[in-house]
Protein backbone atom coordinates (compact mmCIF):
# COMPACT_ATOMS: atom_id res chain seq x y z
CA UNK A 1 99.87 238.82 162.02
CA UNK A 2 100.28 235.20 161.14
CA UNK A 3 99.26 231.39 161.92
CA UNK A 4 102.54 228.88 161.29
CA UNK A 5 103.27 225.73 161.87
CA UNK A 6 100.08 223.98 163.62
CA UNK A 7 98.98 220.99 163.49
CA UNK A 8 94.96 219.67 164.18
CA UNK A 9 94.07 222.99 165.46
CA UNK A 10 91.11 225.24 165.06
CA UNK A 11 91.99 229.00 164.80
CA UNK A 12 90.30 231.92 165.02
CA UNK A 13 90.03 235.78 164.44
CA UNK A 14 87.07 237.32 166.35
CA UNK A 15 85.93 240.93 165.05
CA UNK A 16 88.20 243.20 166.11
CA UNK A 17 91.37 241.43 165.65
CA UNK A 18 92.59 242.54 162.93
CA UNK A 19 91.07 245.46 161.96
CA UNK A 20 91.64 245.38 158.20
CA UNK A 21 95.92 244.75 158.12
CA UNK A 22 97.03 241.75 155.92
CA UNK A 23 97.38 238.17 157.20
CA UNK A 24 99.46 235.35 156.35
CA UNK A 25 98.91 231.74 156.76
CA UNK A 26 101.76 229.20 156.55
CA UNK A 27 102.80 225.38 157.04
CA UNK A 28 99.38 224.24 158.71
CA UNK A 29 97.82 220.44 158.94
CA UNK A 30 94.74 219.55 159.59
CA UNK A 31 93.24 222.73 160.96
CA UNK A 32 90.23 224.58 160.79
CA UNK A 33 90.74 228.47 160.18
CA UNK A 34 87.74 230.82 160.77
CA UNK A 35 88.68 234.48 160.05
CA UNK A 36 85.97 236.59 160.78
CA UNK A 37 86.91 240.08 160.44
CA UNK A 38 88.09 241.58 157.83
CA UNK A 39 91.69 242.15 155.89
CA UNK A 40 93.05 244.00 153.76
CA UNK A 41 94.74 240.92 152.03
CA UNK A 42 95.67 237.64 152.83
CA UNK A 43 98.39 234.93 152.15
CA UNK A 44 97.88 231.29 152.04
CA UNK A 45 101.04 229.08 151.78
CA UNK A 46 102.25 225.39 152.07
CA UNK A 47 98.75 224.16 153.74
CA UNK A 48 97.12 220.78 153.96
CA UNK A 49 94.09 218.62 154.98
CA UNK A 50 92.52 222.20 156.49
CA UNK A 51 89.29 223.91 156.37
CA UNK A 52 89.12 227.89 155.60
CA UNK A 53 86.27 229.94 156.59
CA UNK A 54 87.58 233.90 155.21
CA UNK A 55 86.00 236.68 155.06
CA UNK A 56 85.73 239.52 153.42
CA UNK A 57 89.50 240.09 152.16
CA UNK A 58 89.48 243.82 150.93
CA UNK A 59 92.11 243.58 148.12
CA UNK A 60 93.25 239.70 147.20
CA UNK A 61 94.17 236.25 148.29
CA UNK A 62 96.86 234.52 147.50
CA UNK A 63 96.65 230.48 148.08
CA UNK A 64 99.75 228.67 146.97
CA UNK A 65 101.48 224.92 147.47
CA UNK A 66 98.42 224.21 149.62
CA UNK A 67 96.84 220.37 148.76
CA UNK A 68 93.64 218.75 149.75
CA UNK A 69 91.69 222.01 151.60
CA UNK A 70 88.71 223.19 151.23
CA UNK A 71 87.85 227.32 150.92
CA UNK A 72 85.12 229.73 151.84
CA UNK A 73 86.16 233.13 151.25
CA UNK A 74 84.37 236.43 150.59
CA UNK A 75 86.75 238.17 148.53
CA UNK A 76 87.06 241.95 146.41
């Protein structure tokens, strides 16, 4: 599963959605992300100007290239 390439958007997983897989995150602007349900881990690449609300992420998260965002995140 994976959000790419938005721009001024504000995405979300409900409970449910993704029942513990991984999920990746690439090329977004100005967006807000709310993840509420949990993963087993998550990827975080080439994002800026966004807000992420995560949680919990089972294993790790991996935030790279990303510039000027700001992170909640319940991680193991």
């Amino acid at each position: 599963m994976i959000f790419q390439k938005m721009d001024g958007e504000t995405l979300v997983k409900k409970p449910g959605d993704l029942e513990g897989s991984m999920f990746k995150i690439n090329d977004l602007k100005n967006c807000n992300v709310f993840i509420f349900d949990h993963t087993s881990q998550m990827t975080i690449d080439r994002c800026e100007d966004c807000i992420f609300v995560i949680g919990p992420v089972k294993n790790a998260i991996f935030i790279r290239d990303s510039k000027r965002c700001q992170f909640t995140v319940a991680c193991g």
